[in-house]
PDB file of N, CA and C in Angstrom:
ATOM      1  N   UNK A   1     -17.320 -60.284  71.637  1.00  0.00           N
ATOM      2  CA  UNK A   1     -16.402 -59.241  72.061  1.00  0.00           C
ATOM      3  C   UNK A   1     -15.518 -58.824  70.880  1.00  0.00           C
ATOM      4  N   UNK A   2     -15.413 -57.373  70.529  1.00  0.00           N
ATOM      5  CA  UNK A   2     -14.375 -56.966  69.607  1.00  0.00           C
ATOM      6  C   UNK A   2     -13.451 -56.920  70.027  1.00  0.00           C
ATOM      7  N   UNK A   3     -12.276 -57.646  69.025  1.00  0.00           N
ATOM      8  CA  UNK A   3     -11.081 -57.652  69.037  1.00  0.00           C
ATOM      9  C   UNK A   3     -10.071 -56.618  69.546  1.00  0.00           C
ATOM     10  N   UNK A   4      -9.329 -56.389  70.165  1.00  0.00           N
ATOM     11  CA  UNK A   4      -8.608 -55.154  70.243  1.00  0.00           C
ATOM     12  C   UNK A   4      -6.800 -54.945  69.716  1.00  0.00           C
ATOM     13  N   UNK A   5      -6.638 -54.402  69.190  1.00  0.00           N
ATOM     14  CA  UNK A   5      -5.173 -54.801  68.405  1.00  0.00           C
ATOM     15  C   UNK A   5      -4.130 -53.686  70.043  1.00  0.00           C
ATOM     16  N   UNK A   6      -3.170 -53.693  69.886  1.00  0.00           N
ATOM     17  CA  UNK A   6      -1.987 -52.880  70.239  1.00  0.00           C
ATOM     18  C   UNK A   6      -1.611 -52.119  69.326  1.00  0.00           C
ATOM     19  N   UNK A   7      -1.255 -50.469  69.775  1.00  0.00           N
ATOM     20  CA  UNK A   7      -0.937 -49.560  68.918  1.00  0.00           C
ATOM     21  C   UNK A   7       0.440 -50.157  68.177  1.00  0.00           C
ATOM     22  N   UNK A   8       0.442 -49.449  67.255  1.00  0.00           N
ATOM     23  CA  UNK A   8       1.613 -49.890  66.495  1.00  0.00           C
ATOM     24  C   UNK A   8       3.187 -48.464  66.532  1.00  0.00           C
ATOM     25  N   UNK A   9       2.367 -47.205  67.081  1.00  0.00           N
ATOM     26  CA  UNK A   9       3.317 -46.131  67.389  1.00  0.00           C
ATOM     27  C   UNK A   9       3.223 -45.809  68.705  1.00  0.00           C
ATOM     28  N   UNK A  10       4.205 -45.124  69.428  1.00  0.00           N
ATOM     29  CA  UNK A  10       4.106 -44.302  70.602  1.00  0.00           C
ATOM     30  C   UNK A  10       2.947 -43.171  70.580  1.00  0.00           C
ATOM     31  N   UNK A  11       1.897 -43.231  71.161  1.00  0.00           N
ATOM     32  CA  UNK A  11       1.493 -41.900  71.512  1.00  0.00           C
ATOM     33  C   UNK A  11       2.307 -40.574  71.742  1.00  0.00           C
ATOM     34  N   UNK A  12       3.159 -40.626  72.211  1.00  0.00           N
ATOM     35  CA  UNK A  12       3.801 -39.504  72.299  1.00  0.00           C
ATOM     36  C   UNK A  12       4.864 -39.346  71.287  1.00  0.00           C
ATOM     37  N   UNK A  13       5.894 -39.664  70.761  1.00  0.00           N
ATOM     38  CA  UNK A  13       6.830 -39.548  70.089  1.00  0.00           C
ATOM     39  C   UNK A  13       6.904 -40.284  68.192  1.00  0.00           C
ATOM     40  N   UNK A  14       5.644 -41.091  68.117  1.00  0.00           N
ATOM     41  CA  UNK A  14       5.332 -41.723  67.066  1.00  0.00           C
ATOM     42  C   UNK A  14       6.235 -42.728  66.736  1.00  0.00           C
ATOM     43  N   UNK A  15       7.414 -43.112  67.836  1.00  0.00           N
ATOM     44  CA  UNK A  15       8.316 -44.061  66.958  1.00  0.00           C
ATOM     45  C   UNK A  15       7.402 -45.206  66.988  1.00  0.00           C
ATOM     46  N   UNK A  16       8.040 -46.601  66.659  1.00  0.00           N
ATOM     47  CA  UNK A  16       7.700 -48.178  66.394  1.00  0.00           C
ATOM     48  C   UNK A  16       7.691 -48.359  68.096  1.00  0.00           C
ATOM     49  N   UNK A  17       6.360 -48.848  68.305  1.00  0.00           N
ATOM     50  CA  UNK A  17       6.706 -49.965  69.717  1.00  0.00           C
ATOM     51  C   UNK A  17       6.942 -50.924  69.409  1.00  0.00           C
ATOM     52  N   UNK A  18       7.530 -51.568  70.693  1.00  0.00           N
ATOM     53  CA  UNK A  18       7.834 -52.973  70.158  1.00  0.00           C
ATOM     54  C   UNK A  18       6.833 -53.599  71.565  1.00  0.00           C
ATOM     55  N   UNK A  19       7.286 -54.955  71.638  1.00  0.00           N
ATOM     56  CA  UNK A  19       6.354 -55.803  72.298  1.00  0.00           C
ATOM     57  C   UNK A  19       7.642 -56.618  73.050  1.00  0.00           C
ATOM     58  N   UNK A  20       7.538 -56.084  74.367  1.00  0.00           N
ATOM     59  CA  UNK A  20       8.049 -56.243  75.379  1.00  0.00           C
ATOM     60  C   UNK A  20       7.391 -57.145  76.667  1.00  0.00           C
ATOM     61  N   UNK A  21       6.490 -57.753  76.375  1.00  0.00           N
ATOM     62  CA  UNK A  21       5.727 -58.826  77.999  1.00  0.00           C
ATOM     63  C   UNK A  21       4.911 -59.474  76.568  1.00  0.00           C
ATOM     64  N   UNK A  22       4.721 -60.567  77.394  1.00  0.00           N
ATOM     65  CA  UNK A  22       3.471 -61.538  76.608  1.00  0.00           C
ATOM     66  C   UNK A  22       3.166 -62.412  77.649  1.00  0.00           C
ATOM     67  N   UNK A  23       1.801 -62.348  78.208  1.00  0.00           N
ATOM     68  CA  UNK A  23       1.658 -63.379  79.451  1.00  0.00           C
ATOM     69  C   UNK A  23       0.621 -63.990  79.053  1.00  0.00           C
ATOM     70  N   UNK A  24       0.171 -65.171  79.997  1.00  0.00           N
ATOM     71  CA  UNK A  24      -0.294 -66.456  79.072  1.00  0.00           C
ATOM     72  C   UNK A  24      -1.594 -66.227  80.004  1.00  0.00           C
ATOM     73  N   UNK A  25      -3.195 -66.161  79.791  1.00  0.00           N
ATOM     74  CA  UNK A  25      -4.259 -65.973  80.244  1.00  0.00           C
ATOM     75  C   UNK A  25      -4.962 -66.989  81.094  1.00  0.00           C
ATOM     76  N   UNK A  26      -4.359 -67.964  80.622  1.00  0.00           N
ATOM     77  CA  UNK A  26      -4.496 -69.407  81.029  1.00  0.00           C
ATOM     78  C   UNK A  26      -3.863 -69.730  82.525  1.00  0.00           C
ATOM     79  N   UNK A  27      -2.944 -69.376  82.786  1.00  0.00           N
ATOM     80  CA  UNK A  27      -2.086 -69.985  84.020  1.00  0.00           C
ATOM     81  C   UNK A  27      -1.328 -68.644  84.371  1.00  0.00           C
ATOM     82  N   UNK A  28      -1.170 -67.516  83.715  1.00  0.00           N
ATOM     83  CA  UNK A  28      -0.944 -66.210  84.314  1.00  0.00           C
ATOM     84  C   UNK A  28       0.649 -66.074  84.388  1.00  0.00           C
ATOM     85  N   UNK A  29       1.128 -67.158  83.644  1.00  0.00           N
ATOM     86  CA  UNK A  29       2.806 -66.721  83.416  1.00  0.00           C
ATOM     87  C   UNK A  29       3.051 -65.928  82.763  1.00  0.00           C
ATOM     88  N   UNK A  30       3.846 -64.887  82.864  1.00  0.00           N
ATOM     89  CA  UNK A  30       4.388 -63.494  81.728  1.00  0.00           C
ATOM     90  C   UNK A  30       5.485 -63.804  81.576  1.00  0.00           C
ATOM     91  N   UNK A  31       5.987 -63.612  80.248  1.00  0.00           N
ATOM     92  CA  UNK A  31       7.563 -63.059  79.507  1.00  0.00           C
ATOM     93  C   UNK A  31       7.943 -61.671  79.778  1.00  0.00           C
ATOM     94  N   UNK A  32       8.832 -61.442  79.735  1.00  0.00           N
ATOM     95  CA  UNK A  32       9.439 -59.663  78.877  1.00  0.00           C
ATOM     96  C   UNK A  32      10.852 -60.104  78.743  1.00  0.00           C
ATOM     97  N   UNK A  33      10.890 -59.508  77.381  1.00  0.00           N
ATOM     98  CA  UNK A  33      12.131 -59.156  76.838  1.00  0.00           C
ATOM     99  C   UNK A  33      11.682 -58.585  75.772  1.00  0.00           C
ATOM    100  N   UNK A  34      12.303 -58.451  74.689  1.00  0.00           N
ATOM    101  CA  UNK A  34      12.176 -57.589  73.255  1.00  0.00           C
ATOM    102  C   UNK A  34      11.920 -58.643  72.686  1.00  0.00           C
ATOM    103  N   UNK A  35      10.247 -58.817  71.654  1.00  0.00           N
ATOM    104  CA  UNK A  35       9.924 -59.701  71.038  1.00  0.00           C
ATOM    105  C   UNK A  35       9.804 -58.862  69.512  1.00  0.00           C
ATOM    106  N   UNK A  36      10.004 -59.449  68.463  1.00  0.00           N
ATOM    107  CA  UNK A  36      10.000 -59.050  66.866  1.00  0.00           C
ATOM    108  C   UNK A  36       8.358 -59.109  67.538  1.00  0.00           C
ATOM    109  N   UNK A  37       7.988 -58.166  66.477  1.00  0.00           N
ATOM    110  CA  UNK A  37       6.381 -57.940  66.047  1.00  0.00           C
ATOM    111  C   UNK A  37       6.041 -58.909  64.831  1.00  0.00           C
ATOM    112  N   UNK A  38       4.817 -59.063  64.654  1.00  0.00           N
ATOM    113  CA  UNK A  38       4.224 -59.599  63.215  1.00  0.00           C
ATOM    114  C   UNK A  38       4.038 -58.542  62.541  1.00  0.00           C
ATOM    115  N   UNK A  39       4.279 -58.860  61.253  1.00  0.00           N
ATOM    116  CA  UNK A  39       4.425 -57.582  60.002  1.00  0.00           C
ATOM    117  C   UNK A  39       2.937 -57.971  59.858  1.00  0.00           C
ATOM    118  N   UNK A  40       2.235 -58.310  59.938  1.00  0.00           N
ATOM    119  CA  UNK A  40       0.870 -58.211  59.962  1.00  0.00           C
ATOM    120  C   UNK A  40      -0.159 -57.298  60.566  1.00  0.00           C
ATOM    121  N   UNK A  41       0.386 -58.134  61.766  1.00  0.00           N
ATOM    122  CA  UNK A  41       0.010 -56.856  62.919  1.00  0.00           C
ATOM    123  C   UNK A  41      -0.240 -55.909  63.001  1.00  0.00           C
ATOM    124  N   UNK A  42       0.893 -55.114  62.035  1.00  0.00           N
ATOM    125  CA  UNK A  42      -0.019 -53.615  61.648  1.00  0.00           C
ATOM    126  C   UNK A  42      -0.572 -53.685  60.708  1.00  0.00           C
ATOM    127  N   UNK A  43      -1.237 -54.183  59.856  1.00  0.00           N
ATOM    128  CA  UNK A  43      -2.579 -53.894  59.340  1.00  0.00           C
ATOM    129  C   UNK A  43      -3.320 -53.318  60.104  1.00  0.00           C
ATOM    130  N   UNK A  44      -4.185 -52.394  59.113  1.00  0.00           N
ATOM    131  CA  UNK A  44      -5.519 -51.883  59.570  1.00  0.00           C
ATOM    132  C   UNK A  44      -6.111 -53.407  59.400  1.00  0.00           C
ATOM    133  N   UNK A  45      -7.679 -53.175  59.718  1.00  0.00           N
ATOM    134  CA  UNK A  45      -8.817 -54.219  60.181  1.00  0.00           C
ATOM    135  C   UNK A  45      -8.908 -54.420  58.168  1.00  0.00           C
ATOM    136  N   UNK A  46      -9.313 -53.270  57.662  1.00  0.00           N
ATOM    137  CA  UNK A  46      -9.622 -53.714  56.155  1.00  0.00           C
ATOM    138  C   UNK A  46      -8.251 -54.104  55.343  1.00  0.00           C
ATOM    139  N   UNK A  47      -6.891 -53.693  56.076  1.00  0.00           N
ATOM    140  CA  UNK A  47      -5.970 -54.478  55.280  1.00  0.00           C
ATOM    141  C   UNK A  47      -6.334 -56.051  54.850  1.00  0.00           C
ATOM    142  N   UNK A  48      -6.435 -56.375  56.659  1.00  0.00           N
ATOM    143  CA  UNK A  48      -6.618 -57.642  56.990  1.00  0.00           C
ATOM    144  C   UNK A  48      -7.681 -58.299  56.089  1.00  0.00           C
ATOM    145  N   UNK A  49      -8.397 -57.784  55.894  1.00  0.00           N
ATOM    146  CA  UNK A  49     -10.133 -58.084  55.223  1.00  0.00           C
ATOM    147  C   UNK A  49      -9.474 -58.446  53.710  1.00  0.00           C
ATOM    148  N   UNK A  50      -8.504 -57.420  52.844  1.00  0.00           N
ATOM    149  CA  UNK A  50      -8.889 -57.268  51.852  1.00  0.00           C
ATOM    150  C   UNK A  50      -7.581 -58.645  51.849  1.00  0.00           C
ATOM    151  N   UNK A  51      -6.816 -58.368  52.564  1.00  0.00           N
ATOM    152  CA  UNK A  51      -5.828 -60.417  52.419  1.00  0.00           C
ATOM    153  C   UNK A  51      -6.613 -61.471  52.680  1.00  0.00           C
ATOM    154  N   UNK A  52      -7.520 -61.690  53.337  1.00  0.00           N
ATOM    155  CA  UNK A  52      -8.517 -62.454  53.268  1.00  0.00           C
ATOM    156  C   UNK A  52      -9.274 -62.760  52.932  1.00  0.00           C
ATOM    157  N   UNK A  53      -9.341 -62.088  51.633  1.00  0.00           N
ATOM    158  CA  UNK A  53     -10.410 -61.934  50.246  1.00  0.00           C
ATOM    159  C   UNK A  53      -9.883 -62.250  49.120  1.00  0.00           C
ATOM    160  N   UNK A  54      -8.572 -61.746  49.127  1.00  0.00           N
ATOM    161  CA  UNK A  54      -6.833 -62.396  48.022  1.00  0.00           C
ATOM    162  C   UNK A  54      -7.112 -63.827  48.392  1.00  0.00           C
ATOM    163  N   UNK A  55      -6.307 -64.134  49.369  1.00  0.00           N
ATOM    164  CA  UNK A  55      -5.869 -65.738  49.757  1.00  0.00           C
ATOM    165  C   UNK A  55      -7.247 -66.775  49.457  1.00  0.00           C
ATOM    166  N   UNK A  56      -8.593 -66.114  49.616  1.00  0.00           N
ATOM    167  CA  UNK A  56      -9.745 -67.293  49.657  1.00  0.00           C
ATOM    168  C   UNK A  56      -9.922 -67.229  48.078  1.00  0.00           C
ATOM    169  N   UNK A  57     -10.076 -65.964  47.501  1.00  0.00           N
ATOM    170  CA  UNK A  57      -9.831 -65.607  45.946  1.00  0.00           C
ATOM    171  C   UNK A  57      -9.154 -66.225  45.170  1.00  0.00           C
ATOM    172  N   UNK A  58      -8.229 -66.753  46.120  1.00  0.00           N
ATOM    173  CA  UNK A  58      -6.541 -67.675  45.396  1.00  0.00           C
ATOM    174  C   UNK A  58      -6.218 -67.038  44.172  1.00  0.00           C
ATOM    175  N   UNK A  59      -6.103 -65.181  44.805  1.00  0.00           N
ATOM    176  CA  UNK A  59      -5.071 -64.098  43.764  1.00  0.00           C
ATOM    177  C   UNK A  59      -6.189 -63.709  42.546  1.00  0.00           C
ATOM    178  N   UNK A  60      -7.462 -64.326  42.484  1.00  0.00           N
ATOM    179  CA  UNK A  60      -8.269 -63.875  41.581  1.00  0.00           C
ATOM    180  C   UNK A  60      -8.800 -62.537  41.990  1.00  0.00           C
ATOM    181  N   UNK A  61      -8.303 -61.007  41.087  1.00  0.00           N
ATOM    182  CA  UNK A  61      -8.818 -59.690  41.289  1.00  0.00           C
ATOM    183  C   UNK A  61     -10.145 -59.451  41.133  1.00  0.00           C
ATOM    184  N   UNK A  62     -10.567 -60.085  40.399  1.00  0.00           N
ATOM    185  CA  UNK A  62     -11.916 -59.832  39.482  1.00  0.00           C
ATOM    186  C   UNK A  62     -12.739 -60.525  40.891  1.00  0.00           C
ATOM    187  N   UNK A  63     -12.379 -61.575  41.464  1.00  0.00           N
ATOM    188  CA  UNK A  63     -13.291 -62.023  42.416  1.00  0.00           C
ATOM    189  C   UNK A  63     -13.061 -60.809  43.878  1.00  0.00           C
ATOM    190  N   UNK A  64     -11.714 -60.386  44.037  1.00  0.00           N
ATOM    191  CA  UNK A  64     -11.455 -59.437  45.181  1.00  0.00           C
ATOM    192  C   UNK A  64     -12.728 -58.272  45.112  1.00  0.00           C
ATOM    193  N   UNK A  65     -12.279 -58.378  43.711  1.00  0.00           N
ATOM    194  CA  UNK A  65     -13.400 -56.737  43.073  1.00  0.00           C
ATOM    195  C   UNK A  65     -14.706 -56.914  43.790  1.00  0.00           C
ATOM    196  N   UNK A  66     -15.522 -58.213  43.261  1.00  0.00           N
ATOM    197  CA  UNK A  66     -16.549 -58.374  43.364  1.00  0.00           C
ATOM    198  C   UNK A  66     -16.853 -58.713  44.922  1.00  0.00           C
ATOM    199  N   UNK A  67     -16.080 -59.249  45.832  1.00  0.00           N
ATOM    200  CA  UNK A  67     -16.958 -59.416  46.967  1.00  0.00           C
ATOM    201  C   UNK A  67     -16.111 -58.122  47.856  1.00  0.00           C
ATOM    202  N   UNK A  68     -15.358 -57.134  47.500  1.00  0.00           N
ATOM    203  CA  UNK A  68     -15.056 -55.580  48.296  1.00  0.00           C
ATOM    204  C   UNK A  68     -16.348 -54.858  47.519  1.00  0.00           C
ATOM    205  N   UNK A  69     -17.295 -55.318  46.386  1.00  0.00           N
ATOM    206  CA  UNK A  69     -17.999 -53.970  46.188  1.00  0.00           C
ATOM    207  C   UNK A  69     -17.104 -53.042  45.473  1.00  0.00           C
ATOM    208  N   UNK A  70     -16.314 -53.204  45.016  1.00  0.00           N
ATOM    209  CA  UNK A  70     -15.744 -52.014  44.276  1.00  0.00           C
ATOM    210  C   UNK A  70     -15.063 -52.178  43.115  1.00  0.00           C
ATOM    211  N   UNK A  71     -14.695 -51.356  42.452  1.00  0.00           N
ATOM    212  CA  UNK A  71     -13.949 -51.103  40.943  1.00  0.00           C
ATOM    213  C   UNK A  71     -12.740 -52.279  41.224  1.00  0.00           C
ATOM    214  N   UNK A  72     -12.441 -52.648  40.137  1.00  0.00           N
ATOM    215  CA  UNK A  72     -11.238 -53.356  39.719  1.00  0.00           C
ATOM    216  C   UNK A  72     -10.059 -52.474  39.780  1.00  0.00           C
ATOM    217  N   UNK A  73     -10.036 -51.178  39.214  1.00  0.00           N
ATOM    218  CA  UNK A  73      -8.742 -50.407  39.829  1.00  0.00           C
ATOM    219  C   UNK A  73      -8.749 -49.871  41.258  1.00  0.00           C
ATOM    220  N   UNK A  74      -9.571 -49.858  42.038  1.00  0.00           N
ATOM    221  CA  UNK A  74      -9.652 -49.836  43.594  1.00  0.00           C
ATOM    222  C   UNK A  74      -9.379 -50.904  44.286  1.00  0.00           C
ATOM    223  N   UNK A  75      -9.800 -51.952  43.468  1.00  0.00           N
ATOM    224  CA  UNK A  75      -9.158 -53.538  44.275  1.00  0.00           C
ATOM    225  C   UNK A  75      -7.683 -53.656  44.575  1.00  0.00           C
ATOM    226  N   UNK A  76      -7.468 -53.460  43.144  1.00  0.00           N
ATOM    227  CA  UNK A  76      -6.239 -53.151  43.556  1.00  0.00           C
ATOM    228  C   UNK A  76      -5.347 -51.978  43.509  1.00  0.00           C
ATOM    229  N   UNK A  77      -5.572 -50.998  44.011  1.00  0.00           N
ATOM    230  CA  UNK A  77      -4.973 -49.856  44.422  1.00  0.00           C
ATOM    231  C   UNK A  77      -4.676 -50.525  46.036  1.00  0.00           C
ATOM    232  N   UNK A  78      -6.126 -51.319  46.712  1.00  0.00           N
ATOM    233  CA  UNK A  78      -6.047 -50.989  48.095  1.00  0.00           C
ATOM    234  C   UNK A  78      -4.825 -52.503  47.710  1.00  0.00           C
ATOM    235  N   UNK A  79      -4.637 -53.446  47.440  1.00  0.00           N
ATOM    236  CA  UNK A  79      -3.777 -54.642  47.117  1.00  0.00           C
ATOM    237  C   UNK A  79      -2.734 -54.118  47.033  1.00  0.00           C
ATOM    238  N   UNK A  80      -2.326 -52.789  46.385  1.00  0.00           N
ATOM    239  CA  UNK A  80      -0.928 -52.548  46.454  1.00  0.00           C
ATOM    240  C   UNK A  80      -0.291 -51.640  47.386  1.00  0.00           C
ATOM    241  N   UNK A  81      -1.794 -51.240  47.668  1.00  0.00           N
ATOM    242  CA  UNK A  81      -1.418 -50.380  48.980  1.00  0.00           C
ATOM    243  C   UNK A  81      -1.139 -51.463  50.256  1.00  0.00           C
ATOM    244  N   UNK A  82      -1.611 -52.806  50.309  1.00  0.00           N
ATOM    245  CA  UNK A  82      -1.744 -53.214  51.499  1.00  0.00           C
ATOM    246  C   UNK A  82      -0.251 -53.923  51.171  1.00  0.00           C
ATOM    247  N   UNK A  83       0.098 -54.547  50.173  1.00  0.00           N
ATOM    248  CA  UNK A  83       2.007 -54.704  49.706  1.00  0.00           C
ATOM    249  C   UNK A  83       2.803 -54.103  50.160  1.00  0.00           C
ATOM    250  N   UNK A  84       2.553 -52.975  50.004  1.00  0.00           N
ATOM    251  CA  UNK A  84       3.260 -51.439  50.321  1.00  0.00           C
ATOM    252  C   UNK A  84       3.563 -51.344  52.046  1.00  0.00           C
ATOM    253  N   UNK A  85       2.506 -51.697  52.669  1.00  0.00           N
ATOM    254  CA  UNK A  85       2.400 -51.832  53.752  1.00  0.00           C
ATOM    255  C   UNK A  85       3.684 -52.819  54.723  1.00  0.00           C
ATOM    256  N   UNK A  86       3.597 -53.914  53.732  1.00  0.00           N
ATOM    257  CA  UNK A  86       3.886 -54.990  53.995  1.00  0.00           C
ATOM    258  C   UNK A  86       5.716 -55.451  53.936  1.00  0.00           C
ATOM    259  N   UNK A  87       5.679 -54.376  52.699  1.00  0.00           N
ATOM    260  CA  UNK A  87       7.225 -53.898  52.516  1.00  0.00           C
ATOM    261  C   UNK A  87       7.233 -55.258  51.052  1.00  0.00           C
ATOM    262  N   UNK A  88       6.722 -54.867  50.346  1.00  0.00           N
ATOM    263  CA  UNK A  88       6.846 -55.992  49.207  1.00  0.00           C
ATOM    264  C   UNK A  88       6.790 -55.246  47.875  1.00  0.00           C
ATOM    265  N   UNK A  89       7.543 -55.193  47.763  1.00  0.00           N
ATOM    266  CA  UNK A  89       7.748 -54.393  46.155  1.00  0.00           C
ATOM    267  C   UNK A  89       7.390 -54.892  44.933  1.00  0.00           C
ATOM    268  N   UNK A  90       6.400 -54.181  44.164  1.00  0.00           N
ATOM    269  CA  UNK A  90       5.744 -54.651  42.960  1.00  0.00           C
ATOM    270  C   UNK A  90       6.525 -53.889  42.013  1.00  0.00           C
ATOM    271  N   UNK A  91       6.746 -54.811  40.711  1.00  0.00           N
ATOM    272  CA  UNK A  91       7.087 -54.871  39.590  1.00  0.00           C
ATOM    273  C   UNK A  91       6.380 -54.178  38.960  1.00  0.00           C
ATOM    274  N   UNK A  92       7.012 -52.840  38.138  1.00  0.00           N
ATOM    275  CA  UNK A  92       6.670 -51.953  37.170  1.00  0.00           C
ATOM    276  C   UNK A  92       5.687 -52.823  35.781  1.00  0.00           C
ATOM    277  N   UNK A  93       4.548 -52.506  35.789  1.00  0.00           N
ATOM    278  CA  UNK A  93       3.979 -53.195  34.849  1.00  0.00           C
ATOM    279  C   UNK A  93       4.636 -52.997  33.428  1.00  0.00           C
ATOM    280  N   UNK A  94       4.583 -53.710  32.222  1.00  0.00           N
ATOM    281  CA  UNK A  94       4.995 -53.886  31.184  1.00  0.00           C
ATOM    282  C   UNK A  94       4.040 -53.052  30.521  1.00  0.00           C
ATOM    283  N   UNK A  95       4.177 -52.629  29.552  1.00  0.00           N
ATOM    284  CA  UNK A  95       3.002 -52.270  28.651  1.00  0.00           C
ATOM    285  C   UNK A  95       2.449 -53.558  28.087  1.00  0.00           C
ATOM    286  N   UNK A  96       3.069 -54.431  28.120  1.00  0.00           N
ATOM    287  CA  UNK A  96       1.967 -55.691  27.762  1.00  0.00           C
ATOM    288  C   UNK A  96       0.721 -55.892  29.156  1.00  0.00           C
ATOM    289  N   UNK A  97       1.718 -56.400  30.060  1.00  0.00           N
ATOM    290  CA  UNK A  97       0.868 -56.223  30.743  1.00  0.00           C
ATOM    291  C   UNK A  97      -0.543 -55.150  31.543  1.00  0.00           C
ATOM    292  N   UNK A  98       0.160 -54.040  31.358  1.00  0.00           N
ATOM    293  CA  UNK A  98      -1.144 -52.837  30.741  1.00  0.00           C
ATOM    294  C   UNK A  98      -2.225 -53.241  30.153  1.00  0.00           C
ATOM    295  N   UNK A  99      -1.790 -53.693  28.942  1.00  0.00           N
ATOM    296  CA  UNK A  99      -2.736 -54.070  27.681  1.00  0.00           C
ATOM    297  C   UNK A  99      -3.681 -54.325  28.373  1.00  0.00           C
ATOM    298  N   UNK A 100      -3.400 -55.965  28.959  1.00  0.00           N
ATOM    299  CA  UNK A 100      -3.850 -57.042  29.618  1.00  0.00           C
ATOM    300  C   UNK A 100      -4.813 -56.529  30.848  1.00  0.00           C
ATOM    301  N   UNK A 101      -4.444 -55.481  31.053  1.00  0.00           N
ATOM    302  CA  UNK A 101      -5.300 -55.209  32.619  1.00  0.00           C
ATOM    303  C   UNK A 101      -6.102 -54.186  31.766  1.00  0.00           C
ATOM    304  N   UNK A 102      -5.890 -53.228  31.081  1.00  0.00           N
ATOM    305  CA  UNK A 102      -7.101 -52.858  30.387  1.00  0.00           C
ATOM    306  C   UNK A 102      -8.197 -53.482  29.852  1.00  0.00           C
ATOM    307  N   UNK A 103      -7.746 -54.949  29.487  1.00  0.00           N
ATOM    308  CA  UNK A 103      -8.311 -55.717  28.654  1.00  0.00           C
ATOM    309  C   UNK A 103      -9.289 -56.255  29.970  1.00  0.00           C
ATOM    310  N   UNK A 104      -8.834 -56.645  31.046  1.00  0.00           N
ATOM    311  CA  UNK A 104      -9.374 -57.306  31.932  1.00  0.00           C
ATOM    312  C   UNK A 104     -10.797 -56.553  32.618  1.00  0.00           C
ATOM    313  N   UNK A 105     -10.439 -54.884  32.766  1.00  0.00           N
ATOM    314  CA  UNK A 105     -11.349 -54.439  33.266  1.00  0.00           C
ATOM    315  C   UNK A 105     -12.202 -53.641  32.443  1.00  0.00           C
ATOM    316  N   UNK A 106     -11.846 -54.326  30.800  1.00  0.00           N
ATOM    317  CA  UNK A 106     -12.884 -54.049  29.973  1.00  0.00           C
ATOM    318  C   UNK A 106     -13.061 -52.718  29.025  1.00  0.00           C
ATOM    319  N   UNK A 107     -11.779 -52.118  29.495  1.00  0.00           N
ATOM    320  CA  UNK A 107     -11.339 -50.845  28.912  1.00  0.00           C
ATOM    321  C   UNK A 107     -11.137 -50.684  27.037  1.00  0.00           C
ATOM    322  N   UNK A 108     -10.606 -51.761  27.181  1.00  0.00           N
ATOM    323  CA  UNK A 108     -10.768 -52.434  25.239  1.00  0.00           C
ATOM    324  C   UNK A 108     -10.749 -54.153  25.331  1.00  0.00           C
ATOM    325  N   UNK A 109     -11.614 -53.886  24.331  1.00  0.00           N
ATOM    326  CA  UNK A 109     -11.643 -55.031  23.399  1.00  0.00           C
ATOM    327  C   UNK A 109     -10.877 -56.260  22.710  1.00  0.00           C
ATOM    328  N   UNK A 110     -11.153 -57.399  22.791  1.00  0.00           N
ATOM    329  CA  UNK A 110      -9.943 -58.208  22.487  1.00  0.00           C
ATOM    330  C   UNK A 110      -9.626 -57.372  20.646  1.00  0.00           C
ATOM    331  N   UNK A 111     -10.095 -57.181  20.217  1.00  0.00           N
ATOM    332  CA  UNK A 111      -9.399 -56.991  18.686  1.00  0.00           C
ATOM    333  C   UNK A 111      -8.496 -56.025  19.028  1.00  0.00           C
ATOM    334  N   UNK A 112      -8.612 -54.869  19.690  1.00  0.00           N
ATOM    335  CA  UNK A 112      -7.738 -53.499  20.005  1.00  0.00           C
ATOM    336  C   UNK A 112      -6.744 -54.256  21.040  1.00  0.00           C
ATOM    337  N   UNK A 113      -6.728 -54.938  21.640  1.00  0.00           N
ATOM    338  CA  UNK A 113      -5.610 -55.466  22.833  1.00  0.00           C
ATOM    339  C   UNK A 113      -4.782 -56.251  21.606  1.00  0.00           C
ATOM    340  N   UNK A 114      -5.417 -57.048  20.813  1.00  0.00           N
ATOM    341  CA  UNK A 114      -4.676 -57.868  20.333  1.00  0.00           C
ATOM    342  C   UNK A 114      -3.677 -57.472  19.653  1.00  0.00           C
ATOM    343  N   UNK A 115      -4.293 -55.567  18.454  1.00  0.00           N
ATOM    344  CA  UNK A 115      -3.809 -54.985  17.918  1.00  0.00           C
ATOM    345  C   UNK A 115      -2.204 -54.615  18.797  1.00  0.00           C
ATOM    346  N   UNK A 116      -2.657 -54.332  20.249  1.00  0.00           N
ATOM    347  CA  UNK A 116      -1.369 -53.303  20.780  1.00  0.00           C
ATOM    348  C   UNK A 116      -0.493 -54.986  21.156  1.00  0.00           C
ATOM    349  N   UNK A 117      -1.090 -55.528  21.335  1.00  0.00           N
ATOM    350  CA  UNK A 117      -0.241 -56.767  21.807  1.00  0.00           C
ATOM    351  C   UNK A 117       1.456 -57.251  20.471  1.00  0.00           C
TER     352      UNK A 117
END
């Protein structure tokens, strides 16, 4: 059976729902009151996918790259997009660190990285 999530906006008005009942499937007791959401929760399905490709990766891009099928600057475009999501603010890269990610996805050469280094 596929999973089914809860919208994360109003159909009608687009604000934030929140999550108001939670009943237990087991014995059929329900809550309501105003429960915090999981900041997770709203993920899309491939947010979810592509954190679960980080965390088993243990933060290795080059491995994210390789089992999403895609470019190293798409790995992480969707990585900072899914941050972004998440409300986690990334640090303005350095031009060193530039270097370094050029260097990584092969853009130059260690002698030319080393040069700008």
């Amino acid at each position: 059976m596929t999973p089914r999530y809860a919208p994360r906006n109003c159909p009608v008005c687009q604000g934030e729902l929140s999550v108001t009942r939670l009943g237990c499937q087991s014995c059929s007791t329900e809550l309501s009151g105003v429960f915090e959401s999981c900041e997770f929760c709203a993920l899309t399905q491939d947010d979810r996918e592509t954190l679960r490709v980080f965390l088993a990766s243990r933060g290795n891009m080059k491995e994210v790259e390789r089992h999403l099928g895609v470019s190293y600057p798409t790995a992480r475009a969707r990585f900072d997009a899914l941050l972004g999501k998440l409300g986690v603010t990334t640090v303005p890269p350095t031009p060193r660190m530039e270097v370094l990610e050029k260097l990584a996805r092969g853009e130059l050469d260690v002698d030319d990285a080393l040069t700008q280094l």
